[in-house]
C-alpha atoms as a PDB file:
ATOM      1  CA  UNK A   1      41.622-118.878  37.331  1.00  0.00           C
ATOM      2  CA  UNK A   2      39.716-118.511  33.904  1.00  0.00           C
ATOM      3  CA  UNK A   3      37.753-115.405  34.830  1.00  0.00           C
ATOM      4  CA  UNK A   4      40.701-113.882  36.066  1.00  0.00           C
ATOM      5  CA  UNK A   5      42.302-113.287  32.503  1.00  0.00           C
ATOM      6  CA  UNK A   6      39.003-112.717  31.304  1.00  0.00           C
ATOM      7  CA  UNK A   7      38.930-109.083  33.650  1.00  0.00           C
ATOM      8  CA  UNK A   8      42.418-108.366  32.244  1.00  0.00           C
ATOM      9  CA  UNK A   9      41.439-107.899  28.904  1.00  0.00           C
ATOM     10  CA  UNK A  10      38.728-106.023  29.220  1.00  0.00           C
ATOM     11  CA  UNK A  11      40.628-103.525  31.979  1.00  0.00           C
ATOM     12  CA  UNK A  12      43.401-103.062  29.009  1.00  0.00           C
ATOM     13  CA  UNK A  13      40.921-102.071  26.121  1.00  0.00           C
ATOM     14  CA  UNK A  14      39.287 -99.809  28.478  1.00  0.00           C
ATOM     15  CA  UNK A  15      42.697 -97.783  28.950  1.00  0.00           C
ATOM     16  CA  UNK A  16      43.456 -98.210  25.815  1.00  0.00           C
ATOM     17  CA  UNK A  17      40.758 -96.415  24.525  1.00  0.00           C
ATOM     18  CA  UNK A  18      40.677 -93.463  27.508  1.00  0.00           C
ATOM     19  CA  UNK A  19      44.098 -93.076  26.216  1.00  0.00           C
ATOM     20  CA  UNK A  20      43.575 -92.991  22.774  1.00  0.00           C
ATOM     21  CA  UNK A  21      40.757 -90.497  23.020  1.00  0.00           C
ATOM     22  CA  UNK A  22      43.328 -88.423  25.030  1.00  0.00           C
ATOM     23  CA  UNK A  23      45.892 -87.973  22.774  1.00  0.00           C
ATOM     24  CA  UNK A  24      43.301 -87.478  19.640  1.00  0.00           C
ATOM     25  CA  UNK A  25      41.790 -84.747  21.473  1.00  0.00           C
ATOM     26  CA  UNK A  26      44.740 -83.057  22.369  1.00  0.00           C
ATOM     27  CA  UNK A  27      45.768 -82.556  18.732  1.00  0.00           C
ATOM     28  CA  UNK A  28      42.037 -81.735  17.893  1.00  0.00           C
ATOM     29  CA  UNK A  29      42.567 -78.643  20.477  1.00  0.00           C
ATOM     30  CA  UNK A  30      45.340 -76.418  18.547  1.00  0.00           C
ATOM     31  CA  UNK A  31      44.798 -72.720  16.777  1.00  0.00           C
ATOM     32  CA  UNK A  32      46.911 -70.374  15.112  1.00  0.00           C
ATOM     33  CA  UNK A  33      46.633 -66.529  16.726  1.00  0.00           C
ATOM     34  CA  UNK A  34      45.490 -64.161  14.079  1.00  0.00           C
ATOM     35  CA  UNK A  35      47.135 -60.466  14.649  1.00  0.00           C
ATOM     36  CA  UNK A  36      45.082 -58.004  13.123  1.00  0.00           C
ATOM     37  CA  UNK A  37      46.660 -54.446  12.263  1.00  0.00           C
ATOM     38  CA  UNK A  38      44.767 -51.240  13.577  1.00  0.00           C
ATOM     39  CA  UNK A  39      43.282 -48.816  11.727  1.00  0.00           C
ATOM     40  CA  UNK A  40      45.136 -45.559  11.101  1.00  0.00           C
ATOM     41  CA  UNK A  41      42.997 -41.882  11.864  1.00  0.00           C
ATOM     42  CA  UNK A  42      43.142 -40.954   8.214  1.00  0.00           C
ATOM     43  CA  UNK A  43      41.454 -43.703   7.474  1.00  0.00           C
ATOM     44  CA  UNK A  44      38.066 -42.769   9.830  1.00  0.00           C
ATOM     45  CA  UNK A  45      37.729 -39.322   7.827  1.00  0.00           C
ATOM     46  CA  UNK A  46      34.439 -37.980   6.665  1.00  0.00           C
ATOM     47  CA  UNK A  47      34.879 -38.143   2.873  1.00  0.00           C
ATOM     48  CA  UNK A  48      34.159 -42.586   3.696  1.00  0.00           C
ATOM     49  CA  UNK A  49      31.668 -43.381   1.868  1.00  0.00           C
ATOM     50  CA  UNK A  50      30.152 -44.939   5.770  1.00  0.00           C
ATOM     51  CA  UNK A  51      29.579 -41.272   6.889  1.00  0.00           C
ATOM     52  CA  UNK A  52      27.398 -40.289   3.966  1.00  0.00           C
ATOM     53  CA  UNK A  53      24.197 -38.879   5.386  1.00  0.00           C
ATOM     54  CA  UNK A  54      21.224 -41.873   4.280  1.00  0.00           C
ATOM     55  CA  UNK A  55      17.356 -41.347   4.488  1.00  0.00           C
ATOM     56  CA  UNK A  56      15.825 -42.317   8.319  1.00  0.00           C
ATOM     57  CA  UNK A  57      13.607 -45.219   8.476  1.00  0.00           C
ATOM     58  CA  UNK A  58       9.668 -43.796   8.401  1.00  0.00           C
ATOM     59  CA  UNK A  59      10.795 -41.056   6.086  1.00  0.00           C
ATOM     60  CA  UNK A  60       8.617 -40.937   2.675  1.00  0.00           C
ATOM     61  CA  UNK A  61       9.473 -41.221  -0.791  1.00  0.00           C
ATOM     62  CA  UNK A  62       8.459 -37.859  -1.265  1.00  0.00           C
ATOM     63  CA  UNK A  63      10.959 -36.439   1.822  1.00  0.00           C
ATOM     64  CA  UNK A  64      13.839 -38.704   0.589  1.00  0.00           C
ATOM     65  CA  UNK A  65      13.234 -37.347  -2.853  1.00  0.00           C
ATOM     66  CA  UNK A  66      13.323 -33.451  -1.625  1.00  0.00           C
ATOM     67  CA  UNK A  67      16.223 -34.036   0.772  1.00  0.00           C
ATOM     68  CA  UNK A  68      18.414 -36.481  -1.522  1.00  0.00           C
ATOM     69  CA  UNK A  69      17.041 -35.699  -4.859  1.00  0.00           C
ATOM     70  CA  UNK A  70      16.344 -37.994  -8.115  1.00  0.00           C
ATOM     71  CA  UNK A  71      17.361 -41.273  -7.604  1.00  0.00           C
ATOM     72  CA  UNK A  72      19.392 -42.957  -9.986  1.00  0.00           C
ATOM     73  CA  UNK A  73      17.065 -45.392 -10.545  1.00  0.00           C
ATOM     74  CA  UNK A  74      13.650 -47.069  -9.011  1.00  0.00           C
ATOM     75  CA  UNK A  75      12.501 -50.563  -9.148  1.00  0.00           C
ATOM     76  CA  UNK A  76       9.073 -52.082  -7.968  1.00  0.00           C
ATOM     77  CA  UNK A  77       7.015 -53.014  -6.771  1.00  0.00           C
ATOM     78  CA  UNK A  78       7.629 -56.493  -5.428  1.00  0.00           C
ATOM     79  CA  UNK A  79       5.452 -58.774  -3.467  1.00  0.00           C
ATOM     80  CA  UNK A  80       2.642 -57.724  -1.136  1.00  0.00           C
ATOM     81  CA  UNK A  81       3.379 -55.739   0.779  1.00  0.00           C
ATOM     82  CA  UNK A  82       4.763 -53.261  -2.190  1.00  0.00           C
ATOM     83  CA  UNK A  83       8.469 -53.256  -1.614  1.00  0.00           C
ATOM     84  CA  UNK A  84      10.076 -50.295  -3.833  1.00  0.00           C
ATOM     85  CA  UNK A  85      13.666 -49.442  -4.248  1.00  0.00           C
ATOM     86  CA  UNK A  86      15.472 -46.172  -4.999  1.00  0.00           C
ATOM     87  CA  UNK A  87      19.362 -46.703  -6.134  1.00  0.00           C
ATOM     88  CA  UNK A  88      21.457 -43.719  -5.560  1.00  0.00           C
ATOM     89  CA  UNK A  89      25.003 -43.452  -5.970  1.00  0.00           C
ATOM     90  CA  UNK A  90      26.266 -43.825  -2.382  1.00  0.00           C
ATOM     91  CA  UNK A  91      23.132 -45.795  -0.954  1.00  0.00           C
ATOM     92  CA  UNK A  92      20.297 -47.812  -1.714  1.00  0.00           C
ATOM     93  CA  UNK A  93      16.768 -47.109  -0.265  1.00  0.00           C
ATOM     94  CA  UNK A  94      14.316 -50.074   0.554  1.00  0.00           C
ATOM     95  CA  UNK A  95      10.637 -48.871   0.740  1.00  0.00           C
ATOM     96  CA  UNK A  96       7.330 -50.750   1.806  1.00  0.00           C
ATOM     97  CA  UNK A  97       4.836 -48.629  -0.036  1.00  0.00           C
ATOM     98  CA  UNK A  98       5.138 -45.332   0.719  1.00  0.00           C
ATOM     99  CA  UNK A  99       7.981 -45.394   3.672  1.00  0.00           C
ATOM    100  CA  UNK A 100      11.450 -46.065   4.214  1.00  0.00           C
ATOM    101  CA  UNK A 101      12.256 -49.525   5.659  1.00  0.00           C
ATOM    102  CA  UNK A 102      15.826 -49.906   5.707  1.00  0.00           C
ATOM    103  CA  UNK A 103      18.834 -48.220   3.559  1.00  0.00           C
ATOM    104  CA  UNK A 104      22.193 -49.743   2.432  1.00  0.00           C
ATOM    105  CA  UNK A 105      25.381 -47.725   2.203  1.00  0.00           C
ATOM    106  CA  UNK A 106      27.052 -48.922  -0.961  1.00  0.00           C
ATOM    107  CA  UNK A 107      30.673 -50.452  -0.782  1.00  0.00           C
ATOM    108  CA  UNK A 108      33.617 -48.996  -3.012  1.00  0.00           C
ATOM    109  CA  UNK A 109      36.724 -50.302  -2.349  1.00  0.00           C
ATOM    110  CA  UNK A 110      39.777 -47.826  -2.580  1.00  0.00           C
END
């Protein structure tokens, strides 16, 4: 009769627990729904400082200096490879040596 009451308990703390990890899990598994308001057209026009015309990657300093003129300022080099940048007013310029590795468009909030 002993080991009877002996399989009891252990039956009980095993639903206890499946039911405890039930309801935690269920309160775990709740999110708000964000709404997020569109874009009006006005806002995609060209004068965004996003559509400003940047240097190509490969281009070099020479080329970005005939087609965008005088930077506003350069810094380097850096490191080896030599890793130059050119700051201009809308953009940033990333060189390795000689060529144009990557450019940043500049963000000014309106």
């Amino acid at each position: 009769m002993m080991s009877k009451k002996r399989l009891r308990y252990p039956l009980y703390a095993a639903l206890f627990s499946c039911a405890s990890v039930v309801l935690a899990t269920s309160r775990i598994a709740t999110a708000e729904q964000l709404q997020i308001p569109q874009p009006n057209a006005q806002a995609h026009s060209s004068a965004q400082p996003w559509n400003v015309a940047v240097p190509n990657k490969g281009m070099s300093k020479a080329n970005v200096e005939s087609n965008f003129g005088s930077p506003d300022s350069k810094a380097g080099p850096t490191g080896s490879p030599p890793i130059y940048y050119w700051e201009y007013a809308e953009f940033t310029v990333y060189f390795e040596s000689d060529y144009v590795i990557h450019t940043v468009r500049k963000y000014k909030p309106q």
